[in-house]
C-alpha atoms as a PDB file:
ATOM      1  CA  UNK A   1       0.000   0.000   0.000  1.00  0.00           C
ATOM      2  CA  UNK A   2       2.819   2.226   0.672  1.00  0.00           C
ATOM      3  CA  UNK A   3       4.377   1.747  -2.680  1.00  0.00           C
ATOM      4  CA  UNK A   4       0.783   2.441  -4.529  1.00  0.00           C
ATOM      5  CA  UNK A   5       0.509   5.401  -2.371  1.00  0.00           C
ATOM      6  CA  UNK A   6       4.170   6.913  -3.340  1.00  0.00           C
ATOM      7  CA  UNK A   7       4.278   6.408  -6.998  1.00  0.00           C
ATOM      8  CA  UNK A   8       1.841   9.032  -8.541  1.00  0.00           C
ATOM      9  CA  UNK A   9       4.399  11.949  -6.680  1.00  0.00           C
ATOM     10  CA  UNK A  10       7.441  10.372  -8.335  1.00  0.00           C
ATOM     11  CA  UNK A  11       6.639  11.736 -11.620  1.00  0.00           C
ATOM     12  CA  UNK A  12       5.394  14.974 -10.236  1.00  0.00           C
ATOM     13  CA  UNK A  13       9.001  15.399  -8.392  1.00  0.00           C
ATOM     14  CA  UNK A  14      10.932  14.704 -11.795  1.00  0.00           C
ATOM     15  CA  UNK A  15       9.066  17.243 -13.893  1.00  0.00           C
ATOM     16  CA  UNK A  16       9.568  20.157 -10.603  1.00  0.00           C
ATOM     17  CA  UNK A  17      12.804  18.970 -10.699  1.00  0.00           C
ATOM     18  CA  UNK A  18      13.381  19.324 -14.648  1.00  0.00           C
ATOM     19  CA  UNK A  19      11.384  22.322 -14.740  1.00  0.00           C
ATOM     20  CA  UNK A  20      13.744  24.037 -12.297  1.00  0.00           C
ATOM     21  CA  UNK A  21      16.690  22.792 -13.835  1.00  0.00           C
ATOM     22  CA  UNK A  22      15.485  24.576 -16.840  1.00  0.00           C
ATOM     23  CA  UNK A  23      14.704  27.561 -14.947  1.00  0.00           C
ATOM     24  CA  UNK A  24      18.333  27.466 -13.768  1.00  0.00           C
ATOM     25  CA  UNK A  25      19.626  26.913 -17.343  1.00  0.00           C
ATOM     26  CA  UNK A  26      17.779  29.668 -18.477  1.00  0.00           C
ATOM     27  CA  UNK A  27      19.030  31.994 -15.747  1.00  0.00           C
ATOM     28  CA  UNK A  28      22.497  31.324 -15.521  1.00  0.00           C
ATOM     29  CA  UNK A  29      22.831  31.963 -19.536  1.00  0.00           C
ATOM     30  CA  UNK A  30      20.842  34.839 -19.309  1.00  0.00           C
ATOM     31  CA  UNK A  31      23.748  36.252 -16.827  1.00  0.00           C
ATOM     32  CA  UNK A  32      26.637  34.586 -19.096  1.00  0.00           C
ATOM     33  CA  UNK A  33      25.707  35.951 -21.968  1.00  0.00           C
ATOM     34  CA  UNK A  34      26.286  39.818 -21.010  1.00  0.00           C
ATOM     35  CA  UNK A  35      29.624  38.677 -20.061  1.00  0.00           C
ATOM     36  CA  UNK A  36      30.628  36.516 -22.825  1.00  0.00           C
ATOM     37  CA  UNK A  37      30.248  39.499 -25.286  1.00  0.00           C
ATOM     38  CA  UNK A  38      31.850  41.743 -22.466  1.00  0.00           C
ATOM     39  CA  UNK A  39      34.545  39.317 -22.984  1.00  0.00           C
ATOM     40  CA  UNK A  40      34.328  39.403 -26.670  1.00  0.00           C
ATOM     41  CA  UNK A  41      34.801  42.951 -26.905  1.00  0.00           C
ATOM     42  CA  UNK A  42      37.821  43.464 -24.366  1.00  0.00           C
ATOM     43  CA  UNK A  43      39.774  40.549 -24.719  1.00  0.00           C
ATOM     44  CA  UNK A  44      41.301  41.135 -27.679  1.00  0.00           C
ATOM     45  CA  UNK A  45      42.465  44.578 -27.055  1.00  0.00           C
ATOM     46  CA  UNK A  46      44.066  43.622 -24.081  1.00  0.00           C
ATOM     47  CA  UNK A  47      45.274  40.592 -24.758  1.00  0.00           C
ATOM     48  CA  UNK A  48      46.925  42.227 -28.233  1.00  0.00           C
ATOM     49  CA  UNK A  49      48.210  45.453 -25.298  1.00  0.00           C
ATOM     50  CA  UNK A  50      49.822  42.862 -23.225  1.00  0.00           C
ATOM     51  CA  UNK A  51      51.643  41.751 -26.173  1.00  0.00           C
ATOM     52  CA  UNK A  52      52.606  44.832 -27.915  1.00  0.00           C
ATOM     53  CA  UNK A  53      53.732  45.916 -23.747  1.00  0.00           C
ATOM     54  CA  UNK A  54      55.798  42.596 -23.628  1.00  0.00           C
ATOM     55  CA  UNK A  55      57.394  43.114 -26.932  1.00  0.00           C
ATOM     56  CA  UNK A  56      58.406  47.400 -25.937  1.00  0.00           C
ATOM     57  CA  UNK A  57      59.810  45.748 -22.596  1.00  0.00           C
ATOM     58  CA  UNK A  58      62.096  43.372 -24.814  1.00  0.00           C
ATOM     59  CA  UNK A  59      63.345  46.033 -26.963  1.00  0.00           C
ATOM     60  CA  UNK A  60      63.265  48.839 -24.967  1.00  0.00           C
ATOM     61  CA  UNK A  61      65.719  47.058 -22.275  1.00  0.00           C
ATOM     62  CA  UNK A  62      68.874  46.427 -24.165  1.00  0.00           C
ATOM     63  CA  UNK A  63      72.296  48.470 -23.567  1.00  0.00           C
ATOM     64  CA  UNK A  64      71.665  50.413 -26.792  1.00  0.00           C
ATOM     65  CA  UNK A  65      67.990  51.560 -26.280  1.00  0.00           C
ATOM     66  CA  UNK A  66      67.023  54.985 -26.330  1.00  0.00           C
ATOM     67  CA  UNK A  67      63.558  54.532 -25.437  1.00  0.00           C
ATOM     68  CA  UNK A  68      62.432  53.757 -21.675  1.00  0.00           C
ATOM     69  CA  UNK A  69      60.573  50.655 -20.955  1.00  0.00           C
ATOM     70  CA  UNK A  70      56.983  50.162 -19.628  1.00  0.00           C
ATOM     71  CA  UNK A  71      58.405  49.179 -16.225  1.00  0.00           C
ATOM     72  CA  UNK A  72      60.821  52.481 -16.356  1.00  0.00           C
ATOM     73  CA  UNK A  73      57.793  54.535 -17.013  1.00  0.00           C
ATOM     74  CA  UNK A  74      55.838  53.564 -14.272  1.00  0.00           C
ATOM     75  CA  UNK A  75      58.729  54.075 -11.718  1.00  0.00           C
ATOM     76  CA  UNK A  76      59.114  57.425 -13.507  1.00  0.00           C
ATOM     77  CA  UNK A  77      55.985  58.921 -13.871  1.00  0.00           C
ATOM     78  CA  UNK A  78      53.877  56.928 -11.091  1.00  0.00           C
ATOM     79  CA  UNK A  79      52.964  60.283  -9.196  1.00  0.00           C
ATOM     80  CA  UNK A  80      51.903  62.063 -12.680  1.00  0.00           C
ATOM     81  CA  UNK A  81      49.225  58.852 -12.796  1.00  0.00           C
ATOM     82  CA  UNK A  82      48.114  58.713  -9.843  1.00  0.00           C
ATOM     83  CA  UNK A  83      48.045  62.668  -8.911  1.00  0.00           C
ATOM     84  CA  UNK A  84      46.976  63.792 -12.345  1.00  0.00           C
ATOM     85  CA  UNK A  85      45.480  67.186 -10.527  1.00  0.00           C
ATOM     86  CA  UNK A  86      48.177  68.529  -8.229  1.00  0.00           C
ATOM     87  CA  UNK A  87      49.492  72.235  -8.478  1.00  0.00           C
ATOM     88  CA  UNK A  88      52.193  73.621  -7.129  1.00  0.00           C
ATOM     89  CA  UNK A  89      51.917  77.287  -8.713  1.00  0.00           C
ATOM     90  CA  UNK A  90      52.626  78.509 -11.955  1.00  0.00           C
ATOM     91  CA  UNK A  91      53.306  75.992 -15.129  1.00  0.00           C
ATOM     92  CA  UNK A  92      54.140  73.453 -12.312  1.00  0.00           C
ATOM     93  CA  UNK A  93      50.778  70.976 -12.732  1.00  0.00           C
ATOM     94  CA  UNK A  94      49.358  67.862 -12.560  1.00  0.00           C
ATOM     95  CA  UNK A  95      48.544  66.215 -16.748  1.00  0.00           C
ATOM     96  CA  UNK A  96      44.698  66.296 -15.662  1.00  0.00           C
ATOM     97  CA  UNK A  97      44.318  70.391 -15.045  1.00  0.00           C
ATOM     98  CA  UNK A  98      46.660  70.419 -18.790  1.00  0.00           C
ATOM     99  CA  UNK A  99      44.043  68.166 -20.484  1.00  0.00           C
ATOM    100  CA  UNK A 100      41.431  70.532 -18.632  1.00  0.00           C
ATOM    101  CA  UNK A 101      43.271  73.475 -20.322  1.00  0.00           C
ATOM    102  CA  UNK A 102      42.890  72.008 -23.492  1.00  0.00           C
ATOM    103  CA  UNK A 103      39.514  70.848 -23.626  1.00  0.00           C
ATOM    104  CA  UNK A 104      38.411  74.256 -22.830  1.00  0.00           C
ATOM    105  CA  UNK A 105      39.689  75.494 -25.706  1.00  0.00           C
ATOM    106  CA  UNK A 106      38.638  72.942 -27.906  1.00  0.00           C
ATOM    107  CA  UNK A 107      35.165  73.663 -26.663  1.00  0.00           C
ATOM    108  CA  UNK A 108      35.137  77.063 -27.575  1.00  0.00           C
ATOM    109  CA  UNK A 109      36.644  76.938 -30.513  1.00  0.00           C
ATOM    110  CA  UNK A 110      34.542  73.443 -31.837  1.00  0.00           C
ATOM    111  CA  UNK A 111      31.525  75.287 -30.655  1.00  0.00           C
ATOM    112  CA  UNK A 112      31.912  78.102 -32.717  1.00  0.00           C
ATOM    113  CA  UNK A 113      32.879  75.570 -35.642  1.00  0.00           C
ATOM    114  CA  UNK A 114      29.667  73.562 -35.486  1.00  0.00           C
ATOM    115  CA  UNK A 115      27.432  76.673 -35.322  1.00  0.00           C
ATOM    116  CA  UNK A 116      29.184  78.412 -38.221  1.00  0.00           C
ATOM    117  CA  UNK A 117      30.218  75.103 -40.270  1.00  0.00           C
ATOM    118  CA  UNK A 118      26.376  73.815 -39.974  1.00  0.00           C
ATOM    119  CA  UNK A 119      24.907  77.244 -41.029  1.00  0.00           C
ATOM    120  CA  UNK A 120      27.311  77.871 -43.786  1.00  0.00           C
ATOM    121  CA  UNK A 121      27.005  74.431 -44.756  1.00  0.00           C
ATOM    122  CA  UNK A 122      23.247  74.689 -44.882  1.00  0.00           C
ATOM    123  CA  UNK A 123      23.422  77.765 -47.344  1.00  0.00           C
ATOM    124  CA  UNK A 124      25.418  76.391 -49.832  1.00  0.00           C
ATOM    125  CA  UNK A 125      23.876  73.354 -49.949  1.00  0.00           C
ATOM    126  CA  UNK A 126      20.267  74.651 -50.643  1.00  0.00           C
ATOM    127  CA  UNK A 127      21.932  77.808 -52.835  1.00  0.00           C
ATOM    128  CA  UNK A 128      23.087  77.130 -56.107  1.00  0.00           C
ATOM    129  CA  UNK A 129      23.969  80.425 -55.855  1.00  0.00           C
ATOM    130  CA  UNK A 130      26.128  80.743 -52.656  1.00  0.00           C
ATOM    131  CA  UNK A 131      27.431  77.495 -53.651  1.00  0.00           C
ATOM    132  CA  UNK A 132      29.482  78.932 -57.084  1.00  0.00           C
ATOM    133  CA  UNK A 133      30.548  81.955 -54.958  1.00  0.00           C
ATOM    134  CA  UNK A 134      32.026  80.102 -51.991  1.00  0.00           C
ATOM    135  CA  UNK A 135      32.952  77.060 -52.876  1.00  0.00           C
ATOM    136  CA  UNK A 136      36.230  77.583 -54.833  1.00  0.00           C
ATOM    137  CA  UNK A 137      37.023  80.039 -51.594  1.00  0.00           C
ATOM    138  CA  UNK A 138      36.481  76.857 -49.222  1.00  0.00           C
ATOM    139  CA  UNK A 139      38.509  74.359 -51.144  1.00  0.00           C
ATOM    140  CA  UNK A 140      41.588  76.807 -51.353  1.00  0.00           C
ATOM    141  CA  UNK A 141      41.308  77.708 -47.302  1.00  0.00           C
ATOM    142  CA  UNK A 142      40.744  73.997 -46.443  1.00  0.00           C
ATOM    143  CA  UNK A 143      43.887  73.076 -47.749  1.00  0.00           C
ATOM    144  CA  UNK A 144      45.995  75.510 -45.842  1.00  0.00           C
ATOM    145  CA  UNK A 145      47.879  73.598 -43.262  1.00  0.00           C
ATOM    146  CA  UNK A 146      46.064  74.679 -39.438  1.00  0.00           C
ATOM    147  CA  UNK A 147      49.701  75.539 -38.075  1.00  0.00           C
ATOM    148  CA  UNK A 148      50.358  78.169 -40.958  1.00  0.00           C
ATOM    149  CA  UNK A 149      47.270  79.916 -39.252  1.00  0.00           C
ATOM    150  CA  UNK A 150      48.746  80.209 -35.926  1.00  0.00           C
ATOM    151  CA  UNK A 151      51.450  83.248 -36.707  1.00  0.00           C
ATOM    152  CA  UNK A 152      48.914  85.388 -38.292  1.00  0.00           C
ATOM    153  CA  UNK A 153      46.225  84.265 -35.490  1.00  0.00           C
ATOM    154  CA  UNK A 154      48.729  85.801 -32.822  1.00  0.00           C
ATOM    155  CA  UNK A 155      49.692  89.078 -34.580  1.00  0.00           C
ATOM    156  CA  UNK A 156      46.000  89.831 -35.192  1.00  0.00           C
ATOM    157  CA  UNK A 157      44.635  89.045 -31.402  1.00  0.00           C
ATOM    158  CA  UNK A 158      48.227  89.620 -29.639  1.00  0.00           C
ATOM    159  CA  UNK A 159      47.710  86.310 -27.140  1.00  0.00           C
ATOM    160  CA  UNK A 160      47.590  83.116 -27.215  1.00  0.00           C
ATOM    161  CA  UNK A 161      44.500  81.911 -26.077  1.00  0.00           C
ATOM    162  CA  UNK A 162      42.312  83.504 -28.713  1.00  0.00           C
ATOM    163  CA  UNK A 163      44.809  82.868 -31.592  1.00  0.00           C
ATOM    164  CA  UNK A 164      44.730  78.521 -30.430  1.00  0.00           C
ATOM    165  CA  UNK A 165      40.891  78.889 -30.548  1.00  0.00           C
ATOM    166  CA  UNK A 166      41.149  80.244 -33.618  1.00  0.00           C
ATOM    167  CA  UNK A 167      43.323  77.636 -34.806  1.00  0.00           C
ATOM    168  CA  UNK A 168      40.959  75.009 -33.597  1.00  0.00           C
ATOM    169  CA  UNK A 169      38.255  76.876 -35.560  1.00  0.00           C
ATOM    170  CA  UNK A 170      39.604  76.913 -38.671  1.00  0.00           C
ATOM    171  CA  UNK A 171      40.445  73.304 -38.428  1.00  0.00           C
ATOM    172  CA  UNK A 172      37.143  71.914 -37.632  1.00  0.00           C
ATOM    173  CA  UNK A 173      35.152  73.754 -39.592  1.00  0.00           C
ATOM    174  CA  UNK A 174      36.167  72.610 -43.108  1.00  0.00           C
ATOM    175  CA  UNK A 175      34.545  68.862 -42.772  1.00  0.00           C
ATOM    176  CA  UNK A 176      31.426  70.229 -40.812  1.00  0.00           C
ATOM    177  CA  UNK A 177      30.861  72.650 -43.576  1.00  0.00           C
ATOM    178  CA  UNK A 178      31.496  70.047 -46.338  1.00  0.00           C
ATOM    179  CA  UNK A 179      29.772  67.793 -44.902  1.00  0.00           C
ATOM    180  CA  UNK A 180      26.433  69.589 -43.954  1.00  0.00           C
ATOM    181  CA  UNK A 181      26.303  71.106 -47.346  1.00  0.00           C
ATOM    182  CA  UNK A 182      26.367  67.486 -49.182  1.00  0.00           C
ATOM    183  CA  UNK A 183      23.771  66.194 -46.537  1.00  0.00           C
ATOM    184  CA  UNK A 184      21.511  68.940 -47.715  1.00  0.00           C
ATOM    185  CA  UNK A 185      22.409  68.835 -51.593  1.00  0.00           C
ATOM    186  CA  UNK A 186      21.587  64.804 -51.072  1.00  0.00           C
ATOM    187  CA  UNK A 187      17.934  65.145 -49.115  1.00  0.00           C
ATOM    188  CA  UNK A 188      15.768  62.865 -51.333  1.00  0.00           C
ATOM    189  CA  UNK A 189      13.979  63.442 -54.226  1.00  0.00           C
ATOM    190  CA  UNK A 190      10.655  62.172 -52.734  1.00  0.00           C
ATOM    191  CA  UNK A 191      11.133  64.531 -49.335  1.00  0.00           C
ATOM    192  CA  UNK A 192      10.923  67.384 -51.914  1.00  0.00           C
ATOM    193  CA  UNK A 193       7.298  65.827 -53.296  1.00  0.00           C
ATOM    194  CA  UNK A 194       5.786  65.742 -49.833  1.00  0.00           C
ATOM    195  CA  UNK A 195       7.571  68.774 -48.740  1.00  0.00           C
ATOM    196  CA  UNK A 196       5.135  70.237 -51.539  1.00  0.00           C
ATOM    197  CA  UNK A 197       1.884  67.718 -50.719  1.00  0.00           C
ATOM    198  CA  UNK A 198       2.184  69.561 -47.146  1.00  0.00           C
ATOM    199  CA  UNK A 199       2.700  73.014 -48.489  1.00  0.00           C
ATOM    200  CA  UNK A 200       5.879  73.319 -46.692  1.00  0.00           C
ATOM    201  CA  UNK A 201       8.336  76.198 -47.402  1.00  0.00           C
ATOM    202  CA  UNK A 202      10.802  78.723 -45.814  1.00  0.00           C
ATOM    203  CA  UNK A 203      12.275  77.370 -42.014  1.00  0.00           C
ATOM    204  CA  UNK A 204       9.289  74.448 -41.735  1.00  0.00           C
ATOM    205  CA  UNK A 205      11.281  72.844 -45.035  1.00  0.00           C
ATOM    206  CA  UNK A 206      14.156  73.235 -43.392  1.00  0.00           C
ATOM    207  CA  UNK A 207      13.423  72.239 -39.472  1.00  0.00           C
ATOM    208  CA  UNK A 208      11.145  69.367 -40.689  1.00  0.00           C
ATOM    209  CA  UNK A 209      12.966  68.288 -43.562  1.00  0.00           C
ATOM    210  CA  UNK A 210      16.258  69.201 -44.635  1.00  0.00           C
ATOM    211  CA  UNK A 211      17.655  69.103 -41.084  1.00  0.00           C
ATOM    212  CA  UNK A 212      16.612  65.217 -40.526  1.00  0.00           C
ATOM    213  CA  UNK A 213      17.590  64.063 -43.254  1.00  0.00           C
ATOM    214  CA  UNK A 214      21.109  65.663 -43.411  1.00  0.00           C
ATOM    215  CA  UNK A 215      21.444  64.835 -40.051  1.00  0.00           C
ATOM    216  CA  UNK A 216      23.817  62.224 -40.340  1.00  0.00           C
ATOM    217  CA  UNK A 217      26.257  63.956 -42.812  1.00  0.00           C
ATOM    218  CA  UNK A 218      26.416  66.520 -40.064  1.00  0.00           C
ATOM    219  CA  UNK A 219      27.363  64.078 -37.524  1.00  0.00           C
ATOM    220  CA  UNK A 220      29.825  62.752 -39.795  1.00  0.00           C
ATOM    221  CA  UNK A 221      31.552  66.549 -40.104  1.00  0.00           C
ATOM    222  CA  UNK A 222      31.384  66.850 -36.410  1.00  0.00           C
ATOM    223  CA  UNK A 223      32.999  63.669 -36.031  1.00  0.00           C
ATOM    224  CA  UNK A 224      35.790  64.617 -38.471  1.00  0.00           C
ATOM    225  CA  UNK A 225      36.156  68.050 -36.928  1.00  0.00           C
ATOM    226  CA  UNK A 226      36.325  67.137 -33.719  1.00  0.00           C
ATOM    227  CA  UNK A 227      38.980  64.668 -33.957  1.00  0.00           C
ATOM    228  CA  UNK A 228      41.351  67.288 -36.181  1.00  0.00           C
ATOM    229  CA  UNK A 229      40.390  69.915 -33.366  1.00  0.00           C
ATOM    230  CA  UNK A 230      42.155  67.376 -31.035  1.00  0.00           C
ATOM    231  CA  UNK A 231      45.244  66.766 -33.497  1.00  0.00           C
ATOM    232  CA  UNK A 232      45.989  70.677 -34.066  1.00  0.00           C
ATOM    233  CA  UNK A 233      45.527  72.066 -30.437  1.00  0.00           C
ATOM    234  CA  UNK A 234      48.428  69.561 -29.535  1.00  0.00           C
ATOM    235  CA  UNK A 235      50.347  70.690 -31.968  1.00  0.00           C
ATOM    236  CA  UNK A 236      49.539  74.834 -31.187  1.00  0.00           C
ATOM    237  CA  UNK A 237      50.012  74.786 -27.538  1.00  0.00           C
ATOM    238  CA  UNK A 238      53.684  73.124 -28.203  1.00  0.00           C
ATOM    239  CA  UNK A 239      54.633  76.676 -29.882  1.00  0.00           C
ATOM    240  CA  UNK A 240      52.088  78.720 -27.807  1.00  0.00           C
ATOM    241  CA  UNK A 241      53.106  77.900 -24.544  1.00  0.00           C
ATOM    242  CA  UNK A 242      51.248  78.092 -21.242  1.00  0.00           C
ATOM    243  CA  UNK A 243      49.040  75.233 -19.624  1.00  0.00           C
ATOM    244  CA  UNK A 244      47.889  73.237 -21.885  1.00  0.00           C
ATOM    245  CA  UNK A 245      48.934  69.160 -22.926  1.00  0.00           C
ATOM    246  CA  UNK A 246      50.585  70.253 -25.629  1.00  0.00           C
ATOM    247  CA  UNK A 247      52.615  72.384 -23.830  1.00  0.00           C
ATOM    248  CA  UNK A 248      53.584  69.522 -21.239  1.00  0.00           C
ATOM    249  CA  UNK A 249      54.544  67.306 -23.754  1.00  0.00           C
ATOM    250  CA  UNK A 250      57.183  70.016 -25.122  1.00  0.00           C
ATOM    251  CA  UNK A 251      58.270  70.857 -21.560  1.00  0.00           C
ATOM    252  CA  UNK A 252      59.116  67.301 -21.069  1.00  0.00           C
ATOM    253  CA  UNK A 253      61.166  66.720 -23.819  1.00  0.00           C
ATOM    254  CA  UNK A 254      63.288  70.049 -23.046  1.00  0.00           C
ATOM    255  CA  UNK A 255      63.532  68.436 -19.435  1.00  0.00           C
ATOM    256  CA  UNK A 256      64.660  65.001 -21.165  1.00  0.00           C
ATOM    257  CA  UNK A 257      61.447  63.095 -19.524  1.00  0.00           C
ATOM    258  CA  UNK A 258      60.582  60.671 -22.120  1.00  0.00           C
ATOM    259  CA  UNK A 259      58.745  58.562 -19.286  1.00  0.00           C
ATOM    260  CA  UNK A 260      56.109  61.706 -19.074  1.00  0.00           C
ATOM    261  CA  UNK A 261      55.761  62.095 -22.712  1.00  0.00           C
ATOM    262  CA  UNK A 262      54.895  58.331 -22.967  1.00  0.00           C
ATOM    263  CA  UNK A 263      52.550  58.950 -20.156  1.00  0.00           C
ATOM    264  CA  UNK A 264      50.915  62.364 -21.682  1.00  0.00           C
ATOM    265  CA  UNK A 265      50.932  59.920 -25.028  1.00  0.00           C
ATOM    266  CA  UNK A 266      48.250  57.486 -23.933  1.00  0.00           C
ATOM    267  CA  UNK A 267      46.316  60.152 -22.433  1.00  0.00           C
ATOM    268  CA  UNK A 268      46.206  62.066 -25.530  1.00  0.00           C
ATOM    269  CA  UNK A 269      45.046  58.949 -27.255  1.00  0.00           C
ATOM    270  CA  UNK A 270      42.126  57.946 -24.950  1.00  0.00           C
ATOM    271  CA  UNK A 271      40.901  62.061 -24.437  1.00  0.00           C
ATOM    272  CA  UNK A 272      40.147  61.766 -28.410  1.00  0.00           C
ATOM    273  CA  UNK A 273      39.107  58.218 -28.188  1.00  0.00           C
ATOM    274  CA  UNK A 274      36.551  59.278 -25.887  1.00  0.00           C
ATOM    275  CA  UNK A 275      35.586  62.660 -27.836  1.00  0.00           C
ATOM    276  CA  UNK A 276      35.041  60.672 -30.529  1.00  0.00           C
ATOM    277  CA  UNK A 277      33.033  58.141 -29.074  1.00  0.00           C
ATOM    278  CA  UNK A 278      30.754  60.734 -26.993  1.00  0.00           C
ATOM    279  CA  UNK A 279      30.222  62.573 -30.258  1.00  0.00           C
ATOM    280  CA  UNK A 280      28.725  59.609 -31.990  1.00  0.00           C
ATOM    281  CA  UNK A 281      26.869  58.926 -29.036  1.00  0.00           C
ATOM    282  CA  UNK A 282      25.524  62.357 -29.538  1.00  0.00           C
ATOM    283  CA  UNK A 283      24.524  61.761 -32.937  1.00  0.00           C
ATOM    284  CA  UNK A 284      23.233  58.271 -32.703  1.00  0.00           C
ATOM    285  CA  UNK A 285      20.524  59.705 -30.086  1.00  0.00           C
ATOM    286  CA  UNK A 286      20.065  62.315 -32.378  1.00  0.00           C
ATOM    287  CA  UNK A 287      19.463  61.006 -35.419  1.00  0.00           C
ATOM    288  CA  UNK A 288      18.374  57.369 -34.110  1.00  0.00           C
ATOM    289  CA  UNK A 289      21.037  55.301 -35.514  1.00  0.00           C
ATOM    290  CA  UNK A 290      21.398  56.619 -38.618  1.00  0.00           C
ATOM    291  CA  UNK A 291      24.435  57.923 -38.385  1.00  0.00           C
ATOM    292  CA  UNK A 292      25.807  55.140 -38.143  1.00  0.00           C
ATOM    293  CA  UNK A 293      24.997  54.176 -41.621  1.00  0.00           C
END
């Protein structure tokens, strides 16, 4: 009787017990599969850093090297990673209040790139007009090195603040108005036909049409500019002087510390890393992935 009475639970049990298994399955790959493409994404990188870190080290250690190692670097220039923010009066700072420095002026002088690139950008793509008259201009300026700006920048504002802004300006404001101008000369035929179904015209064509859909050419020119922005203020504050990373990076070669310049290096690198990645960011929530196309 006790065996009759026990054997309809048995199969109950199993299927509880294979339905939580399941459960379990379910859950724990639902958790592993965030981290396997976590995985996927920064292994190689670091795995490829490692190597190319091992391989310096090798090279970099011999009797005839002129170049310090990884290990000699971090000896070196420990405090300079750790402290990036300390001041100790005048050109005497920390690499994070240089960076600082520098982003402010690439934010004033990208800022008044993207307002005047887009705008400018906008007219001569919509004006056949504008576009004959200013074009031929463009393409000569745009091919004037940004440097060869920077002596006529300082004899016309008499600092140097102003005259690296203006240097960034000029830089980034060649792809943004290229850029904007063939978003706008490319808006699609069949916009145009609704554009006229809806009776639009004058700045409701322009906010509800032409803007969206050159959207991600301007993107594209902000990208572009913002990443040359980053390549020429380097190169400015080195002959401007002053606090900037530039700056630090020429003040540590004339000091013969080739374990800060390594340092400054990689911070360079990951400062435009990151403004190019927030940018895109920018114009992926902007124009909802299209940008990316």
């Amino acid at each position: 009787m006790n065996a009759l009475a026990s054997s309809p639970t048995e199969p109950v049990s199993a299927v509880c017990t294979t339905g939580l298994a399941a459960r379990l399955s379910r859950l724990v790959s639902a958790l592993c599969e965030p981290a396997k493409r976590a995985l996927e994404v920064v292994l190689p990188p670091l795995v490829l850093l490692a190597l190319l870190a091992g391989i310096w080290e090798w090279a970099a250690s011999g009797p005839a090297a002129t170049l310090p190692p990884p290990s000699m670097v971090w000896e070196n220039s420990r405090e300079l990673i750790f402290r990036p923010f300390y001041d100790r009066g005048g050109l005497d700072k920390g690499l994070g209040l240089h960076l600082l420095a520098s982003l402010e002026r690439i934010a004033l002088g990208f800022t008044m790139a993207a307002a005047i690139g887009v705008a400018v950008g906008m007219l001569i793509g919509s004006s056949r007009l504008a576009l004959r008259a200013l074009d031929p201009l463009f393409q000569v300026l745009r091919t004037v090195p940004p440097l060869a700006w920077l002596p006529l920048s300082l004899a016309a504002f008499r600092e140097a603040q102003p005259s690296a802004i203006f240097v960034i300006f000029v830089t980034a404001v060649w792809p943004i108005v290229i850029n904007t101008a063939v978003g706008v000369r490319n808006v699609p035929r069949d916009y145009h036909n609704v554009a006229r179904v809806l009776r639009l015209s004058g700045p409701a064509w322009f906010l509800r049409i032409v803007v969206p859909a050159a959207a991600p050419y301007i993107f594209t020119g902000l990208r572009i500019g913002v990443g040359l922005s980053w390549l020429a203020i380097v190169a400015a504050e080195m002959l401007i002087g002053g606090v900037g990373i530039g700056f630090f990076v020429w003040d540590a070669w004339n000091s013969s510390n080739l374990s800060d310049i390594v340092v400054a290096l990689v911070y360079i690198g990951l400062v435009g890393f990151l403004l190019d990645r927030l940018t895109a960011l920018v114009g992926r929530a902007v124009t909802r992935g299209t940008s990316e196309q």
